[in-house]
N, C-alpha and C. Protein backbone atom coordinates (compact mmCIF):
# COMPACT_ATOMS: atom_id res chain seq x y z
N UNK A 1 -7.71 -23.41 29.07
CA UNK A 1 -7.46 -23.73 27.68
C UNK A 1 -6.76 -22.55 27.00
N UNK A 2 -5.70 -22.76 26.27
CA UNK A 2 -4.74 -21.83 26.03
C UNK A 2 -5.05 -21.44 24.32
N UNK A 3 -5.51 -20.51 23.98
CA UNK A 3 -5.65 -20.34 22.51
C UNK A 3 -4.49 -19.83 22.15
N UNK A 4 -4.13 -20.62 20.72
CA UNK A 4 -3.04 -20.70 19.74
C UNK A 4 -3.32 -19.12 18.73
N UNK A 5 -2.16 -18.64 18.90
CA UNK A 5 -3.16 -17.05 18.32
C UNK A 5 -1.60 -16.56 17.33
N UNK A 6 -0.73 -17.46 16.91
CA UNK A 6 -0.10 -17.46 15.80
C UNK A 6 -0.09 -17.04 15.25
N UNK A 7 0.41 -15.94 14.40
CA UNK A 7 0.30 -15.42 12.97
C UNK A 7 0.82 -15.72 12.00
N UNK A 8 -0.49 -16.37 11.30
CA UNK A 8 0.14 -17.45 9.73
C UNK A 8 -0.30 -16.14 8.15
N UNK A 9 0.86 -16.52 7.57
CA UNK A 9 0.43 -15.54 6.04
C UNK A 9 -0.78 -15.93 5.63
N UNK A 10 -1.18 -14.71 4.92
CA UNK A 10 -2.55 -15.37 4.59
C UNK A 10 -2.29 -15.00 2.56
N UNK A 11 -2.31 -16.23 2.39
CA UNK A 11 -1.38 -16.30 0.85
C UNK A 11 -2.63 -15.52 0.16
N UNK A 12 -4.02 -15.68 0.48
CA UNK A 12 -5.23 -14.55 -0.45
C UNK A 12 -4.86 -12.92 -0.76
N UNK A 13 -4.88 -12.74 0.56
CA UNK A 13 -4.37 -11.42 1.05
C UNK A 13 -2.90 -10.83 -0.49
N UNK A 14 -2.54 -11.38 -0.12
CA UNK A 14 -0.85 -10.95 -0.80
C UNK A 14 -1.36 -11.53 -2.50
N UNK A 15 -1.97 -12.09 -2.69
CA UNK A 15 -2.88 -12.07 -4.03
C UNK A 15 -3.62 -10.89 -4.39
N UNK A 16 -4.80 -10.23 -3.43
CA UNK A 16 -4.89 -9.39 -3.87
C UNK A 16 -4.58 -8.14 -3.61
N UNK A 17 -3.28 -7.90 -2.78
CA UNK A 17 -2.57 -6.93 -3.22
C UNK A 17 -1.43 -6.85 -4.51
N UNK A 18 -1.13 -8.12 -4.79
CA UNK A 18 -0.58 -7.91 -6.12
C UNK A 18 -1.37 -7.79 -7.03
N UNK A 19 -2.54 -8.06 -7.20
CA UNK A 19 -3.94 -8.01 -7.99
C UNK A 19 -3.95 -6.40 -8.04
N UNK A 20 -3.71 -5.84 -7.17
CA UNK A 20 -4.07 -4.08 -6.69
C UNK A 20 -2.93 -3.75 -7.40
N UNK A 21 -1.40 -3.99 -7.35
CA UNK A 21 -0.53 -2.53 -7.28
C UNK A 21 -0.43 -3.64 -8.93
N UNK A 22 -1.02 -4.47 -9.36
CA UNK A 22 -0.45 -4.69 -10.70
C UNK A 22 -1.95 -3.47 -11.69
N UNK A 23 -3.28 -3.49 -11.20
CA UNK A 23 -4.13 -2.20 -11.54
C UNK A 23 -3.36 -0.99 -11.40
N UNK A 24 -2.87 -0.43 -9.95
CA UNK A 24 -2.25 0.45 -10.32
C UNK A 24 -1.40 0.89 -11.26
N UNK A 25 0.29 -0.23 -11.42
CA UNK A 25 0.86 0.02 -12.34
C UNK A 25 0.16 0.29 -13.79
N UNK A 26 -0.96 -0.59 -13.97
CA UNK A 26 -1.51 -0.19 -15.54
C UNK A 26 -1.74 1.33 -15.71
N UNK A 27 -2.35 1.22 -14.46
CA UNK A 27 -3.45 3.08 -14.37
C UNK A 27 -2.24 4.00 -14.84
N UNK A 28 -1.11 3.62 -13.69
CA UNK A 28 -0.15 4.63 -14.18
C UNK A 28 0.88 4.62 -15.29
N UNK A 29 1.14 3.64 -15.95
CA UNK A 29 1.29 3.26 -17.49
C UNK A 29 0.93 3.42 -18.61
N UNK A 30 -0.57 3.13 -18.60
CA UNK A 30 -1.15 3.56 -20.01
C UNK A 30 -2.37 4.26 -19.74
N UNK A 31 -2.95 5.46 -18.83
CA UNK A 31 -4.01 5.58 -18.25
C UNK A 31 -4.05 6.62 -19.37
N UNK A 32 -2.93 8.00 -19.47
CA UNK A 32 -2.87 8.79 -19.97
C UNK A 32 -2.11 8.73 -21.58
N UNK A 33 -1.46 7.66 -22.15
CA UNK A 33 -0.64 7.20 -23.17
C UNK A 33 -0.79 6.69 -23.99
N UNK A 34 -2.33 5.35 -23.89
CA UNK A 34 -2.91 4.53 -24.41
C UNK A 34 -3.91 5.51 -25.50
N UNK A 35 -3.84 5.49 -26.82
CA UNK A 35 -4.21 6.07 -27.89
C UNK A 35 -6.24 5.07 -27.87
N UNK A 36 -6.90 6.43 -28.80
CA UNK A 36 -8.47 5.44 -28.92
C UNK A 36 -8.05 4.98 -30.20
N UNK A 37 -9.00 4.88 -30.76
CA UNK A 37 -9.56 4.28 -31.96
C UNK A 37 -10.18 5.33 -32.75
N UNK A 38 -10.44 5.34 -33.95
CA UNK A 38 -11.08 6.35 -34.72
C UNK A 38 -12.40 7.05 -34.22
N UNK A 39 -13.13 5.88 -33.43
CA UNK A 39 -14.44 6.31 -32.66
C UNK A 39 -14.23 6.69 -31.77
N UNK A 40 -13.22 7.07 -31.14
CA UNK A 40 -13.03 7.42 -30.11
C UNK A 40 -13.45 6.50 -28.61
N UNK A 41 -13.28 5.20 -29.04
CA UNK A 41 -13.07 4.01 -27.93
C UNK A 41 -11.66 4.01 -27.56
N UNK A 42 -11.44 3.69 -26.07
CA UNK A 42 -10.73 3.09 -25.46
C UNK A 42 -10.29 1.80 -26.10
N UNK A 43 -8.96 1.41 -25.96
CA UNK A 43 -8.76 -0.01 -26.00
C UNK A 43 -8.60 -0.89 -24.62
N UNK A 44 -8.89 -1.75 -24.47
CA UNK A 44 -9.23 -2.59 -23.28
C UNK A 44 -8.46 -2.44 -21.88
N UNK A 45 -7.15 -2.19 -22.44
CA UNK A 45 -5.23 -1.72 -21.65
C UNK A 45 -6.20 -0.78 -20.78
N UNK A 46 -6.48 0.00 -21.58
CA UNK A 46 -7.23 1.48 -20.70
C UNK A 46 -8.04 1.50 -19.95
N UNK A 47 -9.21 0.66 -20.42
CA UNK A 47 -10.26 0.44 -19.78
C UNK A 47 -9.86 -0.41 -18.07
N UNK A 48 -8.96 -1.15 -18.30
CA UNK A 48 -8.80 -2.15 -17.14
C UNK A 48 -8.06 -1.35 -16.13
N UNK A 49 -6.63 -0.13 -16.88
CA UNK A 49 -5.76 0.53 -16.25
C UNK A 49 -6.80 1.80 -15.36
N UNK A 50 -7.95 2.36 -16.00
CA UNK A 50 -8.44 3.17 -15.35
C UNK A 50 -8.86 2.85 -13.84
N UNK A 51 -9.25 1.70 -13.74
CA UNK A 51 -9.71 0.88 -12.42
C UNK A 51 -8.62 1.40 -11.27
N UNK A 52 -7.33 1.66 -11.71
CA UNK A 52 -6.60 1.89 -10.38
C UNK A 52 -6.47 2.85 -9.56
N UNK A 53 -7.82 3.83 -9.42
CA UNK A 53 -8.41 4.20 -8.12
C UNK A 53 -8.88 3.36 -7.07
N UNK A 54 -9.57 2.23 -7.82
CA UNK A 54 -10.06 1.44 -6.90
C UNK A 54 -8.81 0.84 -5.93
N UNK A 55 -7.90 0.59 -6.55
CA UNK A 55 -6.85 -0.33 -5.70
C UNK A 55 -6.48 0.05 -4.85
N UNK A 56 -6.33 1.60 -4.88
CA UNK A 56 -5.65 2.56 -3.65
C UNK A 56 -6.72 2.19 -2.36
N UNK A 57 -8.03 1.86 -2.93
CA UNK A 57 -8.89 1.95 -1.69
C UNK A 57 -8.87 0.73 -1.24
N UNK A 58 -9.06 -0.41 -2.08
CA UNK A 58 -8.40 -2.27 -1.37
C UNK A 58 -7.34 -1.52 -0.45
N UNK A 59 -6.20 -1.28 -1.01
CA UNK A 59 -4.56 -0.97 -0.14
C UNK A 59 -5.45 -0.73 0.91
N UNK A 60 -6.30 0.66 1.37
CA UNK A 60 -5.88 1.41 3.16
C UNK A 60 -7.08 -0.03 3.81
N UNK A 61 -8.36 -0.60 2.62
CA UNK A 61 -9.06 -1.41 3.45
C UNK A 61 -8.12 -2.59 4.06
N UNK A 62 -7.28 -3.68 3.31
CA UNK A 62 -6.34 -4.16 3.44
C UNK A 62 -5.68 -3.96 5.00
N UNK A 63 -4.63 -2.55 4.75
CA UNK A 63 -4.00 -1.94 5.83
C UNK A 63 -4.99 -2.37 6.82
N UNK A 64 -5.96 -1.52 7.15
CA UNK A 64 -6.80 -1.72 8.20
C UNK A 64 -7.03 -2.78 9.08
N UNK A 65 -7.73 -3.55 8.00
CA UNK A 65 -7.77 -5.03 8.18
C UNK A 65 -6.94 -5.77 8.73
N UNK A 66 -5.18 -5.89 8.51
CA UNK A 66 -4.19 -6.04 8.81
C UNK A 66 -3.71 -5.77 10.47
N UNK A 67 -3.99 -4.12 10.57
CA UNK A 67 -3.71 -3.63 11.61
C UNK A 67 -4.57 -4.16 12.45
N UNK A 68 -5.93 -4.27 12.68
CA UNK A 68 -6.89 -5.11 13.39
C UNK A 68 -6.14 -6.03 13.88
N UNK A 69 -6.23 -7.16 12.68
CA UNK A 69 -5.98 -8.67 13.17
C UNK A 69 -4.43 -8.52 14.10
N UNK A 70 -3.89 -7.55 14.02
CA UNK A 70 -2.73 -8.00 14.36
C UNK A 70 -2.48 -7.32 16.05
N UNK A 71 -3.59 -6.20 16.40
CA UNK A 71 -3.73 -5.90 17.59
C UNK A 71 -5.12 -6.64 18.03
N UNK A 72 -5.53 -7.92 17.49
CA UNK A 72 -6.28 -8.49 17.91
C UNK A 72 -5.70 -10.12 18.62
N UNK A 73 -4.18 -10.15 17.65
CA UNK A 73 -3.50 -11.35 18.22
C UNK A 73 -2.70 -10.76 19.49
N UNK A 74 -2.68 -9.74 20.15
CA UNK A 74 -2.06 -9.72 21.22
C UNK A 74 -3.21 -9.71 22.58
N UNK A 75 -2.75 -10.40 23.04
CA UNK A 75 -3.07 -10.22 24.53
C UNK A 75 -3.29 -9.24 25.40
N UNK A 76 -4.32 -8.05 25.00
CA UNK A 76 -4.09 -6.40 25.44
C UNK A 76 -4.72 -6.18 26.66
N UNK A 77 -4.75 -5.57 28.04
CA UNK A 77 -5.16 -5.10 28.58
C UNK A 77 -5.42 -3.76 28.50
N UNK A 78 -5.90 -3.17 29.47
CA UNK A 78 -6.14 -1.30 29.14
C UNK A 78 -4.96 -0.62 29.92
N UNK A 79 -3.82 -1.03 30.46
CA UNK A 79 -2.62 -0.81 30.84
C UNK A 79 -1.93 -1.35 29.90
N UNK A 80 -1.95 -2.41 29.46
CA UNK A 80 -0.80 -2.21 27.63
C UNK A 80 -1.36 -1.96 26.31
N UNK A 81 -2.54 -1.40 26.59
CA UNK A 81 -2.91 -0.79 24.87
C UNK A 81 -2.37 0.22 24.62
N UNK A 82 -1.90 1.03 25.40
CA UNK A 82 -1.39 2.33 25.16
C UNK A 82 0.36 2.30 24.94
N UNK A 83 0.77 1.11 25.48
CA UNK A 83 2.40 1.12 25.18
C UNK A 83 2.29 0.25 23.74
N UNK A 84 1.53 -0.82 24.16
CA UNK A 84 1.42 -0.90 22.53
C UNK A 84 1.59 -0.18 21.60
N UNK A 85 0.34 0.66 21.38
CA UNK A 85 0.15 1.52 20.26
C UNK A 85 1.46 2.40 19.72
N UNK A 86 2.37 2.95 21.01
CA UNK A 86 3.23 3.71 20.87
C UNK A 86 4.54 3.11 20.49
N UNK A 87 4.91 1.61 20.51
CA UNK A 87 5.61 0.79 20.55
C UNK A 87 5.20 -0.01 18.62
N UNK A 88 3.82 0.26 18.50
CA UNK A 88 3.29 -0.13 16.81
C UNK A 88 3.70 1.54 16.28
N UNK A 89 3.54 2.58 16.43
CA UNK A 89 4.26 3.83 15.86
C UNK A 89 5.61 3.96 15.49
N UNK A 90 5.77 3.56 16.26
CA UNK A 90 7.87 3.83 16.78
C UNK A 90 8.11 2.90 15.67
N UNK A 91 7.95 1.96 15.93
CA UNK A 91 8.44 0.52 14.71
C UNK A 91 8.06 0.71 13.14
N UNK A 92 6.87 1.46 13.05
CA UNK A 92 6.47 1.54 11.86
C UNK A 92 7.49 2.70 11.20
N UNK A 93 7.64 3.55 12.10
CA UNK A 93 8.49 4.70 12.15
C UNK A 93 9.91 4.56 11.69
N UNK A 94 9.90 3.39 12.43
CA UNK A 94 11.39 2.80 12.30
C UNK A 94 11.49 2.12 10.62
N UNK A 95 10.80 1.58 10.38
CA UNK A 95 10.64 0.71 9.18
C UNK A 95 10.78 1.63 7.81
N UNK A 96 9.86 2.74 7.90
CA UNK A 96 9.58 3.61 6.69
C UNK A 96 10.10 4.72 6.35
N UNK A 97 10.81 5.27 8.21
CA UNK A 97 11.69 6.05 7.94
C UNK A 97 12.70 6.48 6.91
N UNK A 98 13.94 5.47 7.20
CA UNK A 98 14.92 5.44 6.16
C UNK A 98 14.47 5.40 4.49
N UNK A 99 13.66 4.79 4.12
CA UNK A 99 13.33 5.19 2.63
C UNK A 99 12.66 5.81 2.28
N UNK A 100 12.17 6.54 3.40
CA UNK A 100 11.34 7.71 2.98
C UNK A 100 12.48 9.03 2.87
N UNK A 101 13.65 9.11 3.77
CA UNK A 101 14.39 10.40 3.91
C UNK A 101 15.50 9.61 2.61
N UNK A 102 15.80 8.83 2.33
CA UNK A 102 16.25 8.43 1.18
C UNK A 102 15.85 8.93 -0.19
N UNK A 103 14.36 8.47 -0.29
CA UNK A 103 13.35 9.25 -1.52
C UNK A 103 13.53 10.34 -1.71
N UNK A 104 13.45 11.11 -0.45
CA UNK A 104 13.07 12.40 -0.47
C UNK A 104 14.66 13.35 -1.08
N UNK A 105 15.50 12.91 -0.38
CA UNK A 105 16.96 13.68 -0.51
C UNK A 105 17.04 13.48 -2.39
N UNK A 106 17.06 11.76 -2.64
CA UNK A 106 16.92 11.89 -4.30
C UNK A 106 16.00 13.04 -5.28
N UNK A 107 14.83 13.04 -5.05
CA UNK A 107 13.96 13.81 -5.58
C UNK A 107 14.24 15.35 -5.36
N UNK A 108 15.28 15.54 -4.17
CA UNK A 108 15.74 17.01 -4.15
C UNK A 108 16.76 17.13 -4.96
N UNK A 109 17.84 16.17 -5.24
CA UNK A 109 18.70 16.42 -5.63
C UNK A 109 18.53 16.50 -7.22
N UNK A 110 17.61 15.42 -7.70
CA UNK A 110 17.32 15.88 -9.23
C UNK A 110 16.38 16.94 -9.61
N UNK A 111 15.93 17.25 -8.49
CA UNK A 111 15.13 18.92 -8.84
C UNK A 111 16.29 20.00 -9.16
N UNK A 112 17.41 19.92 -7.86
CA UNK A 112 18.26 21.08 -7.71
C UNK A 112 18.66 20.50 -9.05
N UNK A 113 19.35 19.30 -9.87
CA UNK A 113 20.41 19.21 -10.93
C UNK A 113 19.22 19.94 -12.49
N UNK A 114 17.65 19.51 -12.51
CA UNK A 114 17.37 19.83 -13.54
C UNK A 114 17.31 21.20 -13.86
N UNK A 115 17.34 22.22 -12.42
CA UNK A 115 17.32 23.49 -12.79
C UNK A 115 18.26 24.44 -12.40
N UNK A 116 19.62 23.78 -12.21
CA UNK A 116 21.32 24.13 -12.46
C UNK A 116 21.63 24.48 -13.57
């Protein structure tokens, strides 16, 4: 009997990561910007935006989770877990590379221009 081991989106998932990086964006929006009140209350913006510590920690549980299921849909022996793994590096490598040395060259270049 042949199990069907497919990988279908899981539309929850991608809910609550937009649920997460839309906390984050608040946190980092109005975390520090958002004015109190005479009593020195928070207004609600704040209260909800502060939460986006938590999200960072959904994100790596998420990740995790992710990475599991997805070296759980392959077919591994103990002679291809190890090309695997190095073959899931390389690719990831491959993927994040370029906008990461992209980022990085920008952020040098407006350092060098702001203090020209």
């Amino acid at each position: 009997m042949k199990v069907d081991r497919t990988i279908q989106r899981n539309y929850q998932i991608d809910v609550l990561k937009l649920l997460c990086a839309f906390l984050v964006l608040l946190s980092h929006l109005f975390f520090d910007y958002m004015p109190v009140d005479s009593a020195g209350r928070y207004f609600t913006v704040k209260k909800v935006g502060s939460f986006g510590w938590v999200s960072v920690h959904i994100f790596f549980i998420i990740s995790g989770f992710l990475m599991v299921k997805s070296v759980l849909n392959k077919n591994l022996t103990s002679n291809t877990a190890g090309k695997f793994s190095i073959s899931y590096v390389t690719n990831k490598f491959k993927k994040f590379a370029p906008e990461y040395i992209v980022s990085v060259l920008v952020c040098v270049a407006l350092y060098r221009c702001a203090y020209i």
